[in-house]
C-alpha atoms as a PDB file:
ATOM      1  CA  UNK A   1     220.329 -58.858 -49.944  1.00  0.00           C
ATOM      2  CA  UNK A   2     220.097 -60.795 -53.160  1.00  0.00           C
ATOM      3  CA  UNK A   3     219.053 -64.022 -53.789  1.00  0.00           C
ATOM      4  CA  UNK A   4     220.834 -67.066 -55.158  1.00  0.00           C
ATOM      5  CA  UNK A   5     220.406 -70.993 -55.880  1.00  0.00           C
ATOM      6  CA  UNK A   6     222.968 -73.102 -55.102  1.00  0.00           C
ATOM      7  CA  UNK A   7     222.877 -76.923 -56.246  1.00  0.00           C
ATOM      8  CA  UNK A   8     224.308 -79.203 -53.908  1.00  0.00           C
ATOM      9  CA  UNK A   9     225.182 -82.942 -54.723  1.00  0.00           C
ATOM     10  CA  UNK A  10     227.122 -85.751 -53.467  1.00  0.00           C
ATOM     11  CA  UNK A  11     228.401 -89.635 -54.588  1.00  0.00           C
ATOM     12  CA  UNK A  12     230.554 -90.691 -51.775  1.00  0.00           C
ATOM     13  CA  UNK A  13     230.499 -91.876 -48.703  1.00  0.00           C
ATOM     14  CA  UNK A  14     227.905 -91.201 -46.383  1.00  0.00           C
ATOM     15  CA  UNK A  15     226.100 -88.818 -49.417  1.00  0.00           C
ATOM     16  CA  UNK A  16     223.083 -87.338 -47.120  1.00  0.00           C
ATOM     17  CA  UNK A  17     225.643 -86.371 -44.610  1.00  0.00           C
ATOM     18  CA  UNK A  18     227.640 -84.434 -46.531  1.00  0.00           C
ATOM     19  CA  UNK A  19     224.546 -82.697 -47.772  1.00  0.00           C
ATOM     20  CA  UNK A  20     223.197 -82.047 -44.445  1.00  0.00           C
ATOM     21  CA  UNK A  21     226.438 -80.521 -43.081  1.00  0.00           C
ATOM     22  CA  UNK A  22     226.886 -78.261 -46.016  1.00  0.00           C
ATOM     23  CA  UNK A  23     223.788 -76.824 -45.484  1.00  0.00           C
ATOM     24  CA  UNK A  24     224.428 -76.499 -42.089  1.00  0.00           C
ATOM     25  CA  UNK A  25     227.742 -74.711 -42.827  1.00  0.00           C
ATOM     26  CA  UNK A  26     225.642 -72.148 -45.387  1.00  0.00           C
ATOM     27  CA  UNK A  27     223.469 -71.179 -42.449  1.00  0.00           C
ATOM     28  CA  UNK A  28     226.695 -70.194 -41.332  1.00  0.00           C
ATOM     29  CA  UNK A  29     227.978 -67.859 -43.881  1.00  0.00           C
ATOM     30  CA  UNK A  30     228.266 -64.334 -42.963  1.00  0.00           C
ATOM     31  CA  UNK A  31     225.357 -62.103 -44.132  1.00  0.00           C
ATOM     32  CA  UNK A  32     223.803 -64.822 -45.706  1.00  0.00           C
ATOM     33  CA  UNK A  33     220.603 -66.372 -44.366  1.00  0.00           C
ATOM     34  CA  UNK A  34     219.330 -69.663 -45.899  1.00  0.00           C
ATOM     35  CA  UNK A  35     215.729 -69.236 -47.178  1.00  0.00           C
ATOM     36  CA  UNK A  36     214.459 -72.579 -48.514  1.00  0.00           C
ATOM     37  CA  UNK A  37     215.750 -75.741 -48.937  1.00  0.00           C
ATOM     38  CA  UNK A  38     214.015 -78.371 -51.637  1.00  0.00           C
ATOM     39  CA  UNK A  39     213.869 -81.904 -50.997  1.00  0.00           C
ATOM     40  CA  UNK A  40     216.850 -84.466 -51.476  1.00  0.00           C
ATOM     41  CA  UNK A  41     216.545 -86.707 -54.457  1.00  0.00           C
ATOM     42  CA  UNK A  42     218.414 -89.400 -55.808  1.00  0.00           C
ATOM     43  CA  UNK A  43     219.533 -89.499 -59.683  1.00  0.00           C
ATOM     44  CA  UNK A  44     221.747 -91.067 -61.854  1.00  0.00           C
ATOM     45  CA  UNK A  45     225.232 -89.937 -62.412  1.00  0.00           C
ATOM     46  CA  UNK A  46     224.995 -87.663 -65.995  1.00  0.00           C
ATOM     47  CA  UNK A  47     228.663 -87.019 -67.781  1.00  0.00           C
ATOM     48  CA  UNK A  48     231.962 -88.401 -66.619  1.00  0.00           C
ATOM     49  CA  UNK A  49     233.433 -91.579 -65.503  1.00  0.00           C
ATOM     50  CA  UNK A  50     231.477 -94.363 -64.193  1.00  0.00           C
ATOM     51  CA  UNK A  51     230.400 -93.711 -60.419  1.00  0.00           C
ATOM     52  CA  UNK A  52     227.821 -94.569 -57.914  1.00  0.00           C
ATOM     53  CA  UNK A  53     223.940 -92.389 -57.735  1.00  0.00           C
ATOM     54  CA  UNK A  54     223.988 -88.791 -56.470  1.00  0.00           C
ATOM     55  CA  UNK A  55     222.130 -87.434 -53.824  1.00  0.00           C
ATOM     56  CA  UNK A  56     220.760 -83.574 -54.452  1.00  0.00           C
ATOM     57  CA  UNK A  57     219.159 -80.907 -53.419  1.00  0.00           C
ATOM     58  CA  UNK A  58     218.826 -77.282 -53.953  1.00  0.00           C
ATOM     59  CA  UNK A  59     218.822 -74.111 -51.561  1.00  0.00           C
ATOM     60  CA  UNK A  60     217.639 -70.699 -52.040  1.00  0.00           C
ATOM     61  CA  UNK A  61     219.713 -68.362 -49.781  1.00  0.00           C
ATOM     62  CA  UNK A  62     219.749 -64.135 -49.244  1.00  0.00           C
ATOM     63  CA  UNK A  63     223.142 -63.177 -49.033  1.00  0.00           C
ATOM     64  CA  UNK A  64     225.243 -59.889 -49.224  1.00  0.00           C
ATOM     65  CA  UNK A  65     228.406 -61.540 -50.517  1.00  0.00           C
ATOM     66  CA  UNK A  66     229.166 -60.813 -54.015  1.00  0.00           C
ATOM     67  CA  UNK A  67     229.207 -63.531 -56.584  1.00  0.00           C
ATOM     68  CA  UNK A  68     233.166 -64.356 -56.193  1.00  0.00           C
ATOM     69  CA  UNK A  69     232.875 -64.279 -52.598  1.00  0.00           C
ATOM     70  CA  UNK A  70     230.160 -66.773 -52.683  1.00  0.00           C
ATOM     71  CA  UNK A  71     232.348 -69.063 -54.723  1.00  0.00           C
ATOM     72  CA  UNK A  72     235.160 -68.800 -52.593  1.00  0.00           C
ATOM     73  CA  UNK A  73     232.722 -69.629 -49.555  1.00  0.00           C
ATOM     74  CA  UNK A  74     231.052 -72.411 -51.215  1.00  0.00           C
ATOM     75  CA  UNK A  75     234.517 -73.664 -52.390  1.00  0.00           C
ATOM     76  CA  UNK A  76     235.744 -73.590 -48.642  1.00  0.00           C
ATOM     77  CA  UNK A  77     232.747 -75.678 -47.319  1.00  0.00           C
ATOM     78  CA  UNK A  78     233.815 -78.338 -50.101  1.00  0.00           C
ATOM     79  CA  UNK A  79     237.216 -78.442 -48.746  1.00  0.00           C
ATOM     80  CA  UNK A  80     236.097 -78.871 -45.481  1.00  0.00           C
ATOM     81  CA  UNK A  81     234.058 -81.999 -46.693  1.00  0.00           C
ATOM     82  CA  UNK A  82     236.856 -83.549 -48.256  1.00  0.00           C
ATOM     83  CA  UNK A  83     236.263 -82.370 -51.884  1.00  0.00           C
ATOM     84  CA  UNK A  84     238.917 -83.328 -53.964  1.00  0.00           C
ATOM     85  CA  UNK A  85     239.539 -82.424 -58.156  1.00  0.00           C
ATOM     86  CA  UNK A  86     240.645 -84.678 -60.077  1.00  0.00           C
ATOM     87  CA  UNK A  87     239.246 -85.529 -63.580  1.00  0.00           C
ATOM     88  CA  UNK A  88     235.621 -83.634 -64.506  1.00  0.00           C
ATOM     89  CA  UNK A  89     232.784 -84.516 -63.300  1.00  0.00           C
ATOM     90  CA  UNK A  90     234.241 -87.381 -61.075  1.00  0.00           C
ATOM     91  CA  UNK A  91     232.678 -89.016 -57.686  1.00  0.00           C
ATOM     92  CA  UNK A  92     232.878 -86.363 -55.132  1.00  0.00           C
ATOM     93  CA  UNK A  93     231.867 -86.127 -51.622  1.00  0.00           C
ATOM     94  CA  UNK A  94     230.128 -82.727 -51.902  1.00  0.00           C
ATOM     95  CA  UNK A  95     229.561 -80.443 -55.118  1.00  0.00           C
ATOM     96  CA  UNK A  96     228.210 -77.006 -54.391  1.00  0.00           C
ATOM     97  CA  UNK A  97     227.253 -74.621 -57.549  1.00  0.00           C
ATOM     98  CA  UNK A  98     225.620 -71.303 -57.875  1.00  0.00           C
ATOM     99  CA  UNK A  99     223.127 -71.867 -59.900  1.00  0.00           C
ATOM    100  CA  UNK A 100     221.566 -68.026 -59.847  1.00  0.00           C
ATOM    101  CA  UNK A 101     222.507 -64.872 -58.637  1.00  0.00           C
ATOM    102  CA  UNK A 102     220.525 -62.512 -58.613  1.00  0.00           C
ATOM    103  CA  UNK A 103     219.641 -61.477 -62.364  1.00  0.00           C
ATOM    104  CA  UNK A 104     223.267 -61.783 -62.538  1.00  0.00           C
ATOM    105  CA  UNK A 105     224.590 -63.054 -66.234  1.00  0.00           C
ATOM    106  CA  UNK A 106     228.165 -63.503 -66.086  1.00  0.00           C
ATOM    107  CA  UNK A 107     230.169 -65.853 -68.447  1.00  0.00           C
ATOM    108  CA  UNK A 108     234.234 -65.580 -66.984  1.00  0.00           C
ATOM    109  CA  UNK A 109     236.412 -68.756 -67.076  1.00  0.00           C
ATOM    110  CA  UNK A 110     236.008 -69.327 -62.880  1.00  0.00           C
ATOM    111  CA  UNK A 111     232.042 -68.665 -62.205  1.00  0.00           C
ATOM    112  CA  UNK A 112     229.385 -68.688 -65.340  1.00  0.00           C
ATOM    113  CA  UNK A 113     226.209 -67.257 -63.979  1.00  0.00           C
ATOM    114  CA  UNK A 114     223.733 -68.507 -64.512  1.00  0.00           C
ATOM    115  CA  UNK A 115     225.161 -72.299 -64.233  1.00  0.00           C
ATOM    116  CA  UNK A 116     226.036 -72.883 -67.860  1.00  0.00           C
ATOM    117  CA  UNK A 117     224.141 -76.706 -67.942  1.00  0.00           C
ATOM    118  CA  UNK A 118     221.092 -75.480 -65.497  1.00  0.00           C
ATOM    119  CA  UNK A 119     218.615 -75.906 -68.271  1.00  0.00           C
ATOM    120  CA  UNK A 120     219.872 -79.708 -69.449  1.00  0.00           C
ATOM    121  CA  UNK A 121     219.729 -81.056 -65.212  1.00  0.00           C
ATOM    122  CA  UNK A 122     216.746 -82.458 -64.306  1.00  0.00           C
ATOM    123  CA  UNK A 123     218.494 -83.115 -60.850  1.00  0.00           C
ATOM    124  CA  UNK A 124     218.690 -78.837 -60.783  1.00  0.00           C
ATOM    125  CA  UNK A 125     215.492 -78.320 -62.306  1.00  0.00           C
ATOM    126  CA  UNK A 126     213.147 -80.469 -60.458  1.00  0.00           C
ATOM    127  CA  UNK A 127     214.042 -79.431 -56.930  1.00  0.00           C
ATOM    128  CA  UNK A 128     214.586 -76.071 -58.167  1.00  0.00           C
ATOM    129  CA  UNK A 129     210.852 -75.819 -58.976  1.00  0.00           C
ATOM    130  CA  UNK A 130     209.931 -77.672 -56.017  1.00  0.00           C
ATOM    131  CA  UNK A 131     211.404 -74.097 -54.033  1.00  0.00           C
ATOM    132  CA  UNK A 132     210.573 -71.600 -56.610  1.00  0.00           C
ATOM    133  CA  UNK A 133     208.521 -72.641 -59.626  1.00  0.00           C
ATOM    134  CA  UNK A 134     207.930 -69.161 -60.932  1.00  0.00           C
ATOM    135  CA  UNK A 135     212.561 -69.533 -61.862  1.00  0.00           C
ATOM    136  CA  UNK A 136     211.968 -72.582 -63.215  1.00  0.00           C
ATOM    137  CA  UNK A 137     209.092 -71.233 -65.319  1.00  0.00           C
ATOM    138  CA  UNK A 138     210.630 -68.006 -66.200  1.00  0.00           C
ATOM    139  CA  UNK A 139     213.736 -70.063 -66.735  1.00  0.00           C
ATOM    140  CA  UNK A 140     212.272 -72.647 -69.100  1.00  0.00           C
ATOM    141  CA  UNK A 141     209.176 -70.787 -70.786  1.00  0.00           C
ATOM    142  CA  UNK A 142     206.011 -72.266 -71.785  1.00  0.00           C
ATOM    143  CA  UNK A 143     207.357 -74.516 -73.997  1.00  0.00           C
ATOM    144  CA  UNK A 144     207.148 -77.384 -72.490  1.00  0.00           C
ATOM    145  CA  UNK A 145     211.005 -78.096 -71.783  1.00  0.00           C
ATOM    146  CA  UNK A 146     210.436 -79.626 -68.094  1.00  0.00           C
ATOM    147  CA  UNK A 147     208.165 -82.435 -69.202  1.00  0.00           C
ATOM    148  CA  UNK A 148     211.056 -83.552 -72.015  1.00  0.00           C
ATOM    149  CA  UNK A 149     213.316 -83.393 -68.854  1.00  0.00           C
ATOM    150  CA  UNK A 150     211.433 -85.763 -66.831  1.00  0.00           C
ATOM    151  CA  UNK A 151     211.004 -88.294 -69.214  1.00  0.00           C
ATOM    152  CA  UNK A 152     214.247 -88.682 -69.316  1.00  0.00           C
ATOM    153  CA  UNK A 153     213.847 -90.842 -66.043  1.00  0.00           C
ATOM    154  CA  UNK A 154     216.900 -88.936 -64.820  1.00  0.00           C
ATOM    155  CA  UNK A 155     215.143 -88.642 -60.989  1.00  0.00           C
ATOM    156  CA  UNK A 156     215.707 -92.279 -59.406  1.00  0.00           C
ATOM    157  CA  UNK A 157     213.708 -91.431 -56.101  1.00  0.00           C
ATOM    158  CA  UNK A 158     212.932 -88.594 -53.186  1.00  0.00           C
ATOM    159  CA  UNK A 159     214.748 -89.461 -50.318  1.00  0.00           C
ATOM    160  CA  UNK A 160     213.241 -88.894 -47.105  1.00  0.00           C
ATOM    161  CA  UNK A 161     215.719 -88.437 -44.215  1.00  0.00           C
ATOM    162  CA  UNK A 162     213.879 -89.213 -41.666  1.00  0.00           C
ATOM    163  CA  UNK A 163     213.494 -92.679 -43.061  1.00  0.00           C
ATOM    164  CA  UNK A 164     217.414 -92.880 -43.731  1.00  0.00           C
ATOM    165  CA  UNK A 165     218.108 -92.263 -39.960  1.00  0.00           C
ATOM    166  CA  UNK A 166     215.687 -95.172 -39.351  1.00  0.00           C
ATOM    167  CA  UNK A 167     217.625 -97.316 -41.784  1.00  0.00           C
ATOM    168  CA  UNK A 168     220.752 -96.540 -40.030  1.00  0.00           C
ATOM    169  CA  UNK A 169     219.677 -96.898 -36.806  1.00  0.00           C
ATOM    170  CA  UNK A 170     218.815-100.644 -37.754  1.00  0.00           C
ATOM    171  CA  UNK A 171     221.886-101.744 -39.460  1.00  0.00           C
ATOM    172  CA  UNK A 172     223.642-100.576 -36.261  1.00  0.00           C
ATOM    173  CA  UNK A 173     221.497-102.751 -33.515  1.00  0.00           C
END
């Protein structure tokens, strides 16, 4: 088994939702076995047209499928969620990216490992080193690059889910 990152985000509709089934359908991957899962944040939206905060997290999984056979997974969970493509970068129910594969470097026009704009995403980076600091370190170097990144105030707030359901739960009485 190899390991891999995969980046998960969403902007519409009931955001943590989305996130929490999608993980729930990666535990359900065949010979794939999810490892670690970092805490859900909320940022700002970063490129594209103008659209509501994101919710994201990322998971570390140990899976057997190859790299295309990931993608076409992940892409299948998306549908499933309602993903639709329009115009880049747009509002989207559920965005899941491998971020890493492996020591995998592959640059083709359907999957660029690793994720061509890892190293610019604070919303990647920061729960990425929540789950495996040694990547992120290894990733960035000693330069200094992930204290440039958070300045950039691009982290809103940690969600807790635990005190979303409780929200919920009120509005509804």
């Amino acid at each position: 088994m190899v390991t891999s990152f995969i980046g998960i985000g969403s902007n519409l509709g009931d955001r943590a939702r989305y996130i929490t089934v999608a993980i729930r359908q990666l535990k359900t991957l065949p010979i794939t076995r999810v490892s670690k899962i970092s805490r859900i944040i909320e940022t700002l939206p970063q490129e594209g047209p103008a659209q509501g905060k994101f919710l994201n997290c990322v998971v570390q999984i140990e899976t057997e499928l190859f790299p295309y056979q990931l993608l076409q997974a992940l892409q299948k969970i998306e549908a499933s969620l309602d993903r639709v493509r329009t115009v880049k970068n747009a509002p989207r129910t559920i965005d899941l990216d491998i971020l890493l594969y492996a020591d995998i470097s592959m640059h083709e026009e359907a999957l660029c490992i690793p994720h061509p704009r890892i190293l610019r995403r604070a919303f990647v980076l920061g729960p990425l080193k929540e789950i495996a600091p040694d990547v992120v370190n290894r990733l960035l170097g000693a330069g200094g690059k992930w204290n440039n990144l958070k300045r950039k105030k691009a982290i809103v707030k940690k969600v807790s889910m635990r005190q979303r359901k409780t929200k919920n739960n009120r509005q509804r009485s």
